[in-house]
PDB file of N, CA and C in Angstrom:
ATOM      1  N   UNK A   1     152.580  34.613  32.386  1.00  0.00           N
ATOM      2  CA  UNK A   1     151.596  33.574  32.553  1.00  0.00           C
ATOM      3  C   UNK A   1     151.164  33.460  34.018  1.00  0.00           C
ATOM      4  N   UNK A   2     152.382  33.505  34.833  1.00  0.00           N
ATOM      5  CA  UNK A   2     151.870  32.947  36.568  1.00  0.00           C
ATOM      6  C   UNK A   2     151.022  34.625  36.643  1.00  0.00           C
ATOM      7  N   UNK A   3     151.114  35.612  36.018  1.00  0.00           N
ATOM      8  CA  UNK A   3     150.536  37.024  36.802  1.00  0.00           C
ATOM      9  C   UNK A   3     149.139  36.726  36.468  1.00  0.00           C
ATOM     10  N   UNK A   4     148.830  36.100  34.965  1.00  0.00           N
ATOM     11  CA  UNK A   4     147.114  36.100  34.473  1.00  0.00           C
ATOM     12  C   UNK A   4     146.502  34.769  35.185  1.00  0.00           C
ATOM     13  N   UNK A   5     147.288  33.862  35.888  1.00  0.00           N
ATOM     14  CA  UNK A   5     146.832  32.745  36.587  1.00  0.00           C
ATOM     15  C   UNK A   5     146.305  33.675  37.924  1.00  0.00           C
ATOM     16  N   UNK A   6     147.411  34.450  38.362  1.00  0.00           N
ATOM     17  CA  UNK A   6     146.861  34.866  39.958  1.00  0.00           C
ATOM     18  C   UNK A   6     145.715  36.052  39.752  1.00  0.00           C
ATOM     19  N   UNK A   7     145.364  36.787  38.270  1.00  0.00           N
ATOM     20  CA  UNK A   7     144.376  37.396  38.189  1.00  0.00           C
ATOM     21  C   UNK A   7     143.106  36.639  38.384  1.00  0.00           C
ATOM     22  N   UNK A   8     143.308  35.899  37.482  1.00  0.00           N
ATOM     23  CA  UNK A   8     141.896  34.545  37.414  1.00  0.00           C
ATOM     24  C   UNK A   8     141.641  34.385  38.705  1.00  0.00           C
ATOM     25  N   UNK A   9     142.853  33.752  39.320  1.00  0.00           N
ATOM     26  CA  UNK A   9     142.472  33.351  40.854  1.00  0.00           C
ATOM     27  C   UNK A   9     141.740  34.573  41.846  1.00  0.00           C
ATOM     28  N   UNK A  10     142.171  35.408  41.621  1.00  0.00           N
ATOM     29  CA  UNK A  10     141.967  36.753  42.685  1.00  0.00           C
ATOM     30  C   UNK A  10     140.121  37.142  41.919  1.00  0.00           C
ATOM     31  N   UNK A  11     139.979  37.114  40.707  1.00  0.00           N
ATOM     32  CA  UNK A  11     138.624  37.157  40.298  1.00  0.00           C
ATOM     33  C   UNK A  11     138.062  36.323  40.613  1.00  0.00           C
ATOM     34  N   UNK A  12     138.255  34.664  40.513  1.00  0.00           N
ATOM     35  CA  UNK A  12     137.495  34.160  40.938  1.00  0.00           C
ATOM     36  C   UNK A  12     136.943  34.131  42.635  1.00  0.00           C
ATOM     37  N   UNK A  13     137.861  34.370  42.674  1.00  0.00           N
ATOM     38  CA  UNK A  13     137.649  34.642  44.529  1.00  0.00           C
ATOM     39  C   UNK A  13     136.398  35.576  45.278  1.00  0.00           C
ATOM     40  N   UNK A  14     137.096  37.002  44.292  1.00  0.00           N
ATOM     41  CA  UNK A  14     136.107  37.928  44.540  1.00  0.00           C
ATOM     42  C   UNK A  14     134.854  37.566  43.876  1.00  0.00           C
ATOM     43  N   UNK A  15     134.419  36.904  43.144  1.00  0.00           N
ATOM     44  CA  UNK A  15     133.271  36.997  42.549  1.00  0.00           C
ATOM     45  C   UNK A  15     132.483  35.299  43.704  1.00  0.00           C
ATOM     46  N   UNK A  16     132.748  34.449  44.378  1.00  0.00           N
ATOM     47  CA  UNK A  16     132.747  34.001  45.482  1.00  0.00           C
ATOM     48  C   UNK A  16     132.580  34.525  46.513  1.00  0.00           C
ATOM     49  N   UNK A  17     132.994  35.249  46.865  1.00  0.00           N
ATOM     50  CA  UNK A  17     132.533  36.118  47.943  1.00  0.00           C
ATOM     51  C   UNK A  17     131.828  36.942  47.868  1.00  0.00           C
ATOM     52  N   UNK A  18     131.523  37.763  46.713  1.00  0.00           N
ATOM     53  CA  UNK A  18     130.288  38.449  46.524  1.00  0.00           C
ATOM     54  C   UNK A  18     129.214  37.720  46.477  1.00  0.00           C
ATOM     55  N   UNK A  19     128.655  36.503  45.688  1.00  0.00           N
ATOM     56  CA  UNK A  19     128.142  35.642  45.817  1.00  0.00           C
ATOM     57  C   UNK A  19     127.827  35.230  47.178  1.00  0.00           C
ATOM     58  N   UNK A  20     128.885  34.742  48.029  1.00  0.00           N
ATOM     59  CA  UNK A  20     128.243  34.179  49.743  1.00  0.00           C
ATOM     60  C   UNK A  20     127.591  35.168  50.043  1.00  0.00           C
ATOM     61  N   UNK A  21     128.275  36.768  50.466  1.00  0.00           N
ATOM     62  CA  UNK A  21     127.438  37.702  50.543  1.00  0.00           C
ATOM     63  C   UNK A  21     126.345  37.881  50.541  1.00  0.00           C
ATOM     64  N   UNK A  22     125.743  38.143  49.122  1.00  0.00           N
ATOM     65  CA  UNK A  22     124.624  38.158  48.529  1.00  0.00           C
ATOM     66  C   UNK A  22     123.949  37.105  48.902  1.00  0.00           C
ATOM     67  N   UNK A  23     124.230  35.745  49.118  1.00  0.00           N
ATOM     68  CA  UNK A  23     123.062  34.866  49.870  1.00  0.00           C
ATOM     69  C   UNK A  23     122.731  34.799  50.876  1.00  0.00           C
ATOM     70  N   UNK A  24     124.448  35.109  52.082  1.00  0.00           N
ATOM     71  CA  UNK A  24     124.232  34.650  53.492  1.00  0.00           C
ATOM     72  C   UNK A  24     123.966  36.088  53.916  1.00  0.00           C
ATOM     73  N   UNK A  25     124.138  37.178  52.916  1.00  0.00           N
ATOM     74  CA  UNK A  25     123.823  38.540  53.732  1.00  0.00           C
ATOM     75  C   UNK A  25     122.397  38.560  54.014  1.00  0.00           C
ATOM     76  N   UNK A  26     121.476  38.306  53.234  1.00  0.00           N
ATOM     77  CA  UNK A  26     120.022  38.404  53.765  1.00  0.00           C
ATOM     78  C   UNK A  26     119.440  37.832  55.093  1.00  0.00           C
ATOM     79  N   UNK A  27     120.192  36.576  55.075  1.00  0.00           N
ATOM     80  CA  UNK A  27     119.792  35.751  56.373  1.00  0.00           C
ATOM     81  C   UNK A  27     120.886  36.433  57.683  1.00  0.00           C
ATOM     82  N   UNK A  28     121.522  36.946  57.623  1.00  0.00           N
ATOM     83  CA  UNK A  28     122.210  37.595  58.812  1.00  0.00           C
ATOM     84  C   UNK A  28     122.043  38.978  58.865  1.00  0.00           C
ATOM     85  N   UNK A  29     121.535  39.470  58.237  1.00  0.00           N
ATOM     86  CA  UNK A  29     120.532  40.939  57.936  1.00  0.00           C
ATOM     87  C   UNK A  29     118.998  40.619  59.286  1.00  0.00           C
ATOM     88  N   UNK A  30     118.292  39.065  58.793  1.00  0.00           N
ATOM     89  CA  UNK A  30     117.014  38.823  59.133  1.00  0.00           C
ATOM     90  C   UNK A  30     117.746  38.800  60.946  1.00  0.00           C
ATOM     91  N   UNK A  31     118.866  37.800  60.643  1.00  0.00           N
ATOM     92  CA  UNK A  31     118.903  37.582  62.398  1.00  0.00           C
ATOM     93  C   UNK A  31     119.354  38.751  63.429  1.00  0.00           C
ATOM     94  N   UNK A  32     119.980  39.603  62.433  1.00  0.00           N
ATOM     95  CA  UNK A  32     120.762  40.626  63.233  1.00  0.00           C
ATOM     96  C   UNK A  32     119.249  41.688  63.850  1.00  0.00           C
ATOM     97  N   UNK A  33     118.257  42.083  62.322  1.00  0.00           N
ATOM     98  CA  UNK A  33     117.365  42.853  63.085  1.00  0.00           C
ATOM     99  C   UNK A  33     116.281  42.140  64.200  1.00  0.00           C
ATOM    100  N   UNK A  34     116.411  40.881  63.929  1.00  0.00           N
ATOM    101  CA  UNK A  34     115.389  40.363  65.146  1.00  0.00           C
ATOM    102  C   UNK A  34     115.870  40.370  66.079  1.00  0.00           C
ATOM    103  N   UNK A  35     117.156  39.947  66.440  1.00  0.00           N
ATOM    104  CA  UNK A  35     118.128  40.256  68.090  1.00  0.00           C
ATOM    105  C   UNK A  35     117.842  41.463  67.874  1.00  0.00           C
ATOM    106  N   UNK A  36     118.362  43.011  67.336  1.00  0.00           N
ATOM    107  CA  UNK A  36     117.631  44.058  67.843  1.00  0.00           C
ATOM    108  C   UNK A  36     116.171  43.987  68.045  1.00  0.00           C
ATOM    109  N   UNK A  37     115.486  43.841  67.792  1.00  0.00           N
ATOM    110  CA  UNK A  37     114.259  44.045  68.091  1.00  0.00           C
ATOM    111  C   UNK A  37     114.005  43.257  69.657  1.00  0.00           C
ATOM    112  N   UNK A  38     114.402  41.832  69.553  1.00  0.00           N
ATOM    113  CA  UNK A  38     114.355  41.241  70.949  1.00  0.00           C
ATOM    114  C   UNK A  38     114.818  42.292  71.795  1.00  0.00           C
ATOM    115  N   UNK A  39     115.998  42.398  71.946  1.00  0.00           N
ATOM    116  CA  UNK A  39     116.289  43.394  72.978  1.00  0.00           C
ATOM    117  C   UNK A  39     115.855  44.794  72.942  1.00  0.00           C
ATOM    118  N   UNK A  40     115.201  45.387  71.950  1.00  0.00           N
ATOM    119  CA  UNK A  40     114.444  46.333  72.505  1.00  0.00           C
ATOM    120  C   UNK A  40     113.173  45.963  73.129  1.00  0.00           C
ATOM    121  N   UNK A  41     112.735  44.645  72.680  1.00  0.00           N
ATOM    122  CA  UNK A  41     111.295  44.228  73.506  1.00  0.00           C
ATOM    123  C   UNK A  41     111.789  44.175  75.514  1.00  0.00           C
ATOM    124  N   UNK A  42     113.007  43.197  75.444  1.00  0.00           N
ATOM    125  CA  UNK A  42     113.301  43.666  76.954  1.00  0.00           C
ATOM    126  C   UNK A  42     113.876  44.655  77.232  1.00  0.00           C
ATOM    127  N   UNK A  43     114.389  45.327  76.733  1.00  0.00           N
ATOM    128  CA  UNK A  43     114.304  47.402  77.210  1.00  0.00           C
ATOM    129  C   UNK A  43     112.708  47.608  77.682  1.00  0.00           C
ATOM    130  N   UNK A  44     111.866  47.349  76.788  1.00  0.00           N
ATOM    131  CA  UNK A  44     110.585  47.682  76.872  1.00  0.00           C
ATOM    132  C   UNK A  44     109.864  47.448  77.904  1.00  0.00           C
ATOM    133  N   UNK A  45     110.007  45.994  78.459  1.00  0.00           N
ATOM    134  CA  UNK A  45     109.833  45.048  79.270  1.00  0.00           C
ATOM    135  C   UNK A  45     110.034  45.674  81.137  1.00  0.00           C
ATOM    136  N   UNK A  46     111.497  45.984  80.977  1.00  0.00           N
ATOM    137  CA  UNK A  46     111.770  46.216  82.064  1.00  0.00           C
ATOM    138  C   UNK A  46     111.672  47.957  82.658  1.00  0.00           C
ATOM    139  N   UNK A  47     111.374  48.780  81.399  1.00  0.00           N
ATOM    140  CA  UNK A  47     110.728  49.884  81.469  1.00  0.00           C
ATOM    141  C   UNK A  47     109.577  49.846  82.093  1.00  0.00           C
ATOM    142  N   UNK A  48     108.646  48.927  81.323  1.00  0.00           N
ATOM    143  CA  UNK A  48     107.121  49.081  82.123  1.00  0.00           C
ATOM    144  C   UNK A  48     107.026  48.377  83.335  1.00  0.00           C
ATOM    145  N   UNK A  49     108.094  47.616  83.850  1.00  0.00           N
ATOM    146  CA  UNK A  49     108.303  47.124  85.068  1.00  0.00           C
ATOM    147  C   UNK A  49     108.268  47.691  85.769  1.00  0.00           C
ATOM    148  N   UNK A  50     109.359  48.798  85.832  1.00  0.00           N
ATOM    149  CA  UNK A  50     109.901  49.913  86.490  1.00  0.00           C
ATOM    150  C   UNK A  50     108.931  50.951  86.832  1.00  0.00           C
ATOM    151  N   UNK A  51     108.365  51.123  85.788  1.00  0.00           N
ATOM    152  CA  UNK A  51     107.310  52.453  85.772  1.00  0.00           C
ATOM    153  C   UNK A  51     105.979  51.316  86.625  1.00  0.00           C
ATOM    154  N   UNK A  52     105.808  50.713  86.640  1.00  0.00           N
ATOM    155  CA  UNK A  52     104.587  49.934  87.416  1.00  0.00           C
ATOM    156  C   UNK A  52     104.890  50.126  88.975  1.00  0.00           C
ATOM    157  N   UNK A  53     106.236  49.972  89.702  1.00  0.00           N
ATOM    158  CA  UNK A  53     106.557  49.843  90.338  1.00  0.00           C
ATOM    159  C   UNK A  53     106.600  51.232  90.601  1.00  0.00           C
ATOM    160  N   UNK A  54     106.237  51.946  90.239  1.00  0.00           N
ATOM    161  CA  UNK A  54     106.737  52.877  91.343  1.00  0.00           C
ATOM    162  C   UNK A  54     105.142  53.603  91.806  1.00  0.00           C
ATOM    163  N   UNK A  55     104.604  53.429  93.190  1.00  0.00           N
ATOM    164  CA  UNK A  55     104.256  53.755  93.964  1.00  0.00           C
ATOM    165  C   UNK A  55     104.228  54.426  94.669  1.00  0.00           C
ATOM    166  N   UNK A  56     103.025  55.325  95.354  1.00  0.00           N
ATOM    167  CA  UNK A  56     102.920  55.895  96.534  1.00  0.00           C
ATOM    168  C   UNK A  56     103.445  55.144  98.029  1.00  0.00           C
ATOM    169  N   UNK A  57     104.577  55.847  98.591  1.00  0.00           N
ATOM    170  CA  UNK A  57     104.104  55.082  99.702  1.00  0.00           C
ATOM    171  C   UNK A  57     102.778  55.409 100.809  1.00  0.00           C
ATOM    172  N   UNK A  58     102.268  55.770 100.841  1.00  0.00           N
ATOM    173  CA  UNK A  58     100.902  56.715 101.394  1.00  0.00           C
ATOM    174  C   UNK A  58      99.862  55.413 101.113  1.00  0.00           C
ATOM    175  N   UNK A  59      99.451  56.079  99.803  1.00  0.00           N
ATOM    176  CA  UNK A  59      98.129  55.293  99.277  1.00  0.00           C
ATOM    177  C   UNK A  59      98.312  54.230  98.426  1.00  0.00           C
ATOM    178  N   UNK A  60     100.064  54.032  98.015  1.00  0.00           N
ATOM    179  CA  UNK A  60      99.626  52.515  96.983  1.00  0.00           C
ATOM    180  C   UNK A  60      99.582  52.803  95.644  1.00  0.00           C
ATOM    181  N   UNK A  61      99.051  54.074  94.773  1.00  0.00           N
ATOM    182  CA  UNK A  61      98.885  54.131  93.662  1.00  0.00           C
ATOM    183  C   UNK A  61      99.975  54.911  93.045  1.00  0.00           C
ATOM    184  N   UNK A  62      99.974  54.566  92.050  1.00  0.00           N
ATOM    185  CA  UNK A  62     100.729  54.862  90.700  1.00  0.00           C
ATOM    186  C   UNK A  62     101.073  56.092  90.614  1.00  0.00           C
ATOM    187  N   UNK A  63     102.598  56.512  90.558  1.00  0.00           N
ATOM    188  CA  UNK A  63     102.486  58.114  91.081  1.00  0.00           C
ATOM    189  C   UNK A  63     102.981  58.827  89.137  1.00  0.00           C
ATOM    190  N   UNK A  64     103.481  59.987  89.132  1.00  0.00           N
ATOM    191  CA  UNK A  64     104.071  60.314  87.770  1.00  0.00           C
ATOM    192  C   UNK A  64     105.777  61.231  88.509  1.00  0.00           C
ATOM    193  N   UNK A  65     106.783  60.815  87.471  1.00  0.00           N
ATOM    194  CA  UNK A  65     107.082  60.950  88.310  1.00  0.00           C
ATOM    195  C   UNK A  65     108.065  62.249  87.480  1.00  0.00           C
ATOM    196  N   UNK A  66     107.276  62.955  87.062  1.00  0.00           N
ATOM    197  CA  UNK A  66     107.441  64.088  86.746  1.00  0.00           C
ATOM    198  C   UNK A  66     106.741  65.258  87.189  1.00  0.00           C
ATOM    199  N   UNK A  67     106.080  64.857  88.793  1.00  0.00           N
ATOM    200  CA  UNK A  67     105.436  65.528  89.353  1.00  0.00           C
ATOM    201  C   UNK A  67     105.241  64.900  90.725  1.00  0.00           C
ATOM    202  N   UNK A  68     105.524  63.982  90.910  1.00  0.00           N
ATOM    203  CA  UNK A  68     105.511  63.633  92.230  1.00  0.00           C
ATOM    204  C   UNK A  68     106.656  63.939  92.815  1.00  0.00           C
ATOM    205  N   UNK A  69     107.299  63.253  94.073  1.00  0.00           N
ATOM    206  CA  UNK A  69     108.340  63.163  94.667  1.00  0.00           C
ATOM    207  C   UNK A  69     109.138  61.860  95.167  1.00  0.00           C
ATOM    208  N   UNK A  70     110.561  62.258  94.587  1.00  0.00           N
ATOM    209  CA  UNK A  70     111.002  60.846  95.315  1.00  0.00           C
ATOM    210  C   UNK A  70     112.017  61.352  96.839  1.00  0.00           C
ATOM    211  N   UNK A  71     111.242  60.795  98.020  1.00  0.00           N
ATOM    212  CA  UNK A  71     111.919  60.972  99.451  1.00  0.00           C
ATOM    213  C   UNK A  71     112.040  60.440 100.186  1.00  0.00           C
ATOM    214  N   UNK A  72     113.337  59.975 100.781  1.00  0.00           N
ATOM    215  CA  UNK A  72     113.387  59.140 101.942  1.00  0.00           C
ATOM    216  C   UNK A  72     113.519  56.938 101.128  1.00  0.00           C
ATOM    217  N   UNK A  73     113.853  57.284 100.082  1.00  0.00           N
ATOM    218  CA  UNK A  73     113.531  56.154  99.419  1.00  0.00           C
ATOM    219  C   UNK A  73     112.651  55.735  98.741  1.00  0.00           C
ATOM    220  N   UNK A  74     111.495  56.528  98.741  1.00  0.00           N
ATOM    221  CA  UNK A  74     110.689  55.852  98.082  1.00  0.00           C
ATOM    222  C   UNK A  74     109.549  57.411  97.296  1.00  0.00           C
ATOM    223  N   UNK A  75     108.761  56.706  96.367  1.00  0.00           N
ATOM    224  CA  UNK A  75     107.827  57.608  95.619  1.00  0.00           C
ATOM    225  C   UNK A  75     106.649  57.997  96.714  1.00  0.00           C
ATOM    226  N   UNK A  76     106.295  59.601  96.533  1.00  0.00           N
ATOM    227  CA  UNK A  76     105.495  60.263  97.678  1.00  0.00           C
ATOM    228  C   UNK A  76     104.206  60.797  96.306  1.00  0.00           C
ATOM    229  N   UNK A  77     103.249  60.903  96.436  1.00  0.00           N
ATOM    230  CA  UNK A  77     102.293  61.746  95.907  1.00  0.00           C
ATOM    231  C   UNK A  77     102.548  63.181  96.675  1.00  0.00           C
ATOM    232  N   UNK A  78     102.452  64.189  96.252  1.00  0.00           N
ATOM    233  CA  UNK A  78     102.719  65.380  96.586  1.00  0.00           C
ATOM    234  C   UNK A  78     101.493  66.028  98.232  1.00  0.00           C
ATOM    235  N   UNK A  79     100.239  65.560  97.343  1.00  0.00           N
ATOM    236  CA  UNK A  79      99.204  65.726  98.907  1.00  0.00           C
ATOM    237  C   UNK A  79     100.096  64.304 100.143  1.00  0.00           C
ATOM    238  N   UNK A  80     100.469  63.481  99.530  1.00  0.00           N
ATOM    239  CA  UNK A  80     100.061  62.517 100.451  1.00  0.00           C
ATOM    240  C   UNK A  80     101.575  62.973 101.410  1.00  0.00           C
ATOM    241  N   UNK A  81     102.877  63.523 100.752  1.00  0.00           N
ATOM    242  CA  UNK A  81     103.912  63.467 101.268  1.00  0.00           C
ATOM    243  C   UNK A  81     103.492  64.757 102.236  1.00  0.00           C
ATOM    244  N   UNK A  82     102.303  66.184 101.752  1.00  0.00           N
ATOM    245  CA  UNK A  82     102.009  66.992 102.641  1.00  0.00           C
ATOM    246  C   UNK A  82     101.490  66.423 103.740  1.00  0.00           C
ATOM    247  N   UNK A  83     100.783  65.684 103.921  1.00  0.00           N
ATOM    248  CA  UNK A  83      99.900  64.881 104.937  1.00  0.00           C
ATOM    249  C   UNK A  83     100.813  64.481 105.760  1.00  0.00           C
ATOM    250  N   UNK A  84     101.489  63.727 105.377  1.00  0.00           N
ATOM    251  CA  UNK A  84     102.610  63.274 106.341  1.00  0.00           C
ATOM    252  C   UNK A  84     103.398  64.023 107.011  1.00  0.00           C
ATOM    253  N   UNK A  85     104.087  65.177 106.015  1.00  0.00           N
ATOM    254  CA  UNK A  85     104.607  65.768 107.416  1.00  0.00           C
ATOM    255  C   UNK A  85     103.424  66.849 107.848  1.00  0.00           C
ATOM    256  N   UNK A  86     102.705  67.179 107.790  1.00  0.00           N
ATOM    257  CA  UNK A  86     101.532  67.653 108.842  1.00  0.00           C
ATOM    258  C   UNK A  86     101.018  66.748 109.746  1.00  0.00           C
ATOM    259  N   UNK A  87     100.916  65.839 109.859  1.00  0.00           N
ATOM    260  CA  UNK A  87     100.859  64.768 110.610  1.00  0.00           C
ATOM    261  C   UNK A  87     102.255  64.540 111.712  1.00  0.00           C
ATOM    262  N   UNK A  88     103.882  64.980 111.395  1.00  0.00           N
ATOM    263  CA  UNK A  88     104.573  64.326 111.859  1.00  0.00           C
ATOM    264  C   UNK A  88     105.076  65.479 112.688  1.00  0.00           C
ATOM    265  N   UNK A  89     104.224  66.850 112.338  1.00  0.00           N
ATOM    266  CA  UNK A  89     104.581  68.238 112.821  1.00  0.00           C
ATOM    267  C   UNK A  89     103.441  68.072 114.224  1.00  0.00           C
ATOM    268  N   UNK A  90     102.503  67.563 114.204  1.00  0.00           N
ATOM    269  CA  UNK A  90     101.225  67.715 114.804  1.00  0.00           C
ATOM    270  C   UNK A  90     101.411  66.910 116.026  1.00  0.00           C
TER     271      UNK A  90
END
């Protein structure tokens, strides 16, 4: 008798918790992907920060920086970093 009491009990349990599950899983499903998403918006955020920021020191503009240069601290445009040292040779 006490073994088919603690079956009942142990079913009813599980079938309770599948149940919370199934209700509270959707709503912590919704919150979990919106915190990801928030924080990929500030990944995003501070990416295009970054990439804004980086500058010529020469002329000021927007360099790439898969073709420019970074020297001496800071982003060079490739003519502008030639200029300079022709200028610093001269």
């Amino acid at each position: 008798m006490l073994l088919i009491d603690i079956l009942i009990v142990a079913g009813v349990a599980t079938v309770v918790v599948m149940a919370a599950g199934a209700i509270g899983g959707g709503a912590i499903g919704r919150r979990l992907e919106e915190r990801r998403r928030r924080k990929q918006g500030e990944r995003n955020a501070a990416e295009e920060r970054r990439r804004l920021a980086e500058r010529c020191a020469i002329c000021d503009e927007p360099v790439d920086p898969s073709v420019d240069l970074w020297e001496r601290g800071q982003w060079w445009h490739r003519r502008c970093w030639r200029e300079s040292v022709n200028n610093e040779v001269s």
